[in-house]
Protein backbone atom coordinates (compact mmCIF):
# COMPACT_ATOMS: atom_id res chain seq x y z
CA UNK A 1 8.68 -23.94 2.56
CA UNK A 2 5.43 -22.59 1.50
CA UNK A 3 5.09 -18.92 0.23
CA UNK A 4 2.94 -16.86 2.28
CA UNK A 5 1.29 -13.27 2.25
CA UNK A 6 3.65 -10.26 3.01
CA UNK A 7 2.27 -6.54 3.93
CA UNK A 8 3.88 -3.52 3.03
CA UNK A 9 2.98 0.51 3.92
CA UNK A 10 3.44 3.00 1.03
CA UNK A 11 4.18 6.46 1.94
CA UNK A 12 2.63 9.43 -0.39
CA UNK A 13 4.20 13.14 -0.92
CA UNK A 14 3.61 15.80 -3.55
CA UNK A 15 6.46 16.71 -5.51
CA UNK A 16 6.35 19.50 -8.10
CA UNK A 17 2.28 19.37 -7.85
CA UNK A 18 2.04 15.31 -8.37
CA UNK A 19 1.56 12.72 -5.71
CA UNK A 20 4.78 10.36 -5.87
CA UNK A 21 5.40 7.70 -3.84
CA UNK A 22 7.73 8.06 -0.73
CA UNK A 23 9.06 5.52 1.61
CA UNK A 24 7.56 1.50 1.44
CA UNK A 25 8.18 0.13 4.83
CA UNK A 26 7.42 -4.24 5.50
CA UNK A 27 4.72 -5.04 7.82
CA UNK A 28 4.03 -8.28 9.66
CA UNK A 29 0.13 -8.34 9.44
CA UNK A 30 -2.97 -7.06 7.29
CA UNK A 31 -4.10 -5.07 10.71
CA UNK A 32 -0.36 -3.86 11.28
CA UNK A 33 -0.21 -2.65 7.67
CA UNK A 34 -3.84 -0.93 8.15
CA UNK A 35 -2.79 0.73 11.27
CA UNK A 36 0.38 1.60 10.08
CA UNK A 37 -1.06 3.69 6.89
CA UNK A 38 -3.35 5.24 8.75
CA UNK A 39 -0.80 6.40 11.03
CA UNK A 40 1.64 8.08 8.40
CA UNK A 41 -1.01 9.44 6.41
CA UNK A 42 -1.39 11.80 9.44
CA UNK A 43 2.43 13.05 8.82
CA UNK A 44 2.38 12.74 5.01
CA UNK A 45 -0.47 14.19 2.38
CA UNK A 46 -1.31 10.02 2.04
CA UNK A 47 -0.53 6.24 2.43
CA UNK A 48 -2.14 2.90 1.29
CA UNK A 49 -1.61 -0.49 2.91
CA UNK A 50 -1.01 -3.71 0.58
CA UNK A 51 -0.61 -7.40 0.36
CA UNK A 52 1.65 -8.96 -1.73
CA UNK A 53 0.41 -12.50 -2.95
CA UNK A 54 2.28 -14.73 -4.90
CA UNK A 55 0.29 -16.63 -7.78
CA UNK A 56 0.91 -20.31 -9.27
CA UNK A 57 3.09 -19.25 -11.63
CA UNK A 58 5.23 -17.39 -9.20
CA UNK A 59 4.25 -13.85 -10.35
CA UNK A 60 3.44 -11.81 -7.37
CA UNK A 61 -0.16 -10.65 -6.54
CA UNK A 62 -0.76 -7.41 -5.09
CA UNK A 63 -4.07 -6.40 -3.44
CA UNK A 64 -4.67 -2.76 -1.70
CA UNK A 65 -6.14 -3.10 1.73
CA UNK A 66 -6.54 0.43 2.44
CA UNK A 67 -5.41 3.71 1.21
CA UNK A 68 -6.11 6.83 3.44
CA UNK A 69 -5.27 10.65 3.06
CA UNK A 70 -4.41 11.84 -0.32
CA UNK A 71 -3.19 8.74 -3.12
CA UNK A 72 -2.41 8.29 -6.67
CA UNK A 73 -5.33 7.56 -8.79
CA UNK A 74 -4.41 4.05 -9.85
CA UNK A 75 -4.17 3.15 -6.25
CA UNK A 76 -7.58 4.17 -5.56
CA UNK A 77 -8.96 2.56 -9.21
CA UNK A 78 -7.05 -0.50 -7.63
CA UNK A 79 -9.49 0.07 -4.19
CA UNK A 80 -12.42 -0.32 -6.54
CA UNK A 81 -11.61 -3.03 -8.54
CA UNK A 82 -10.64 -0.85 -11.61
């Protein structure tokens, strides 16, 4: 059985003045993931979409598709390649 891409959402809140991450939920496509972010960054201050890879070695590889509303720093350095 060959390994193969999976999407997740990540949920965003402030608590006690710092953005912290809230609830991860799977989803079943890049587009669904997209949509899906987009969508609960209207209820919550932020959320980013991802894609978890794995790598020849095994070790997962995790690439941000999108991040919209308000998100940690290293999420958006991770947008940019940083």
């Amino acid at each position: 059985m060959a390994d193969e891409t999976s999407f997740s959402v990540q949920g965003f809140e402030y608590v006690g003045g710092r953005l912290e991450a809230t609830m991860r939920n799977p989803a079943r496509s890049q587009t669904e993931a997209l949509l899906h972010a987009e969508a609960l960054a209207r209820r919550l201050p932020g959320a980013a979409a991802f894609a978890l890879s794995p790598r020849e070695d095994g070790s997962p590889a995790r690439t941000i598709l999108g991040a919209f509303g308000d998100v940690p720093d290293d999420v958006i350095d991770g947008l940019a390649g940083g």
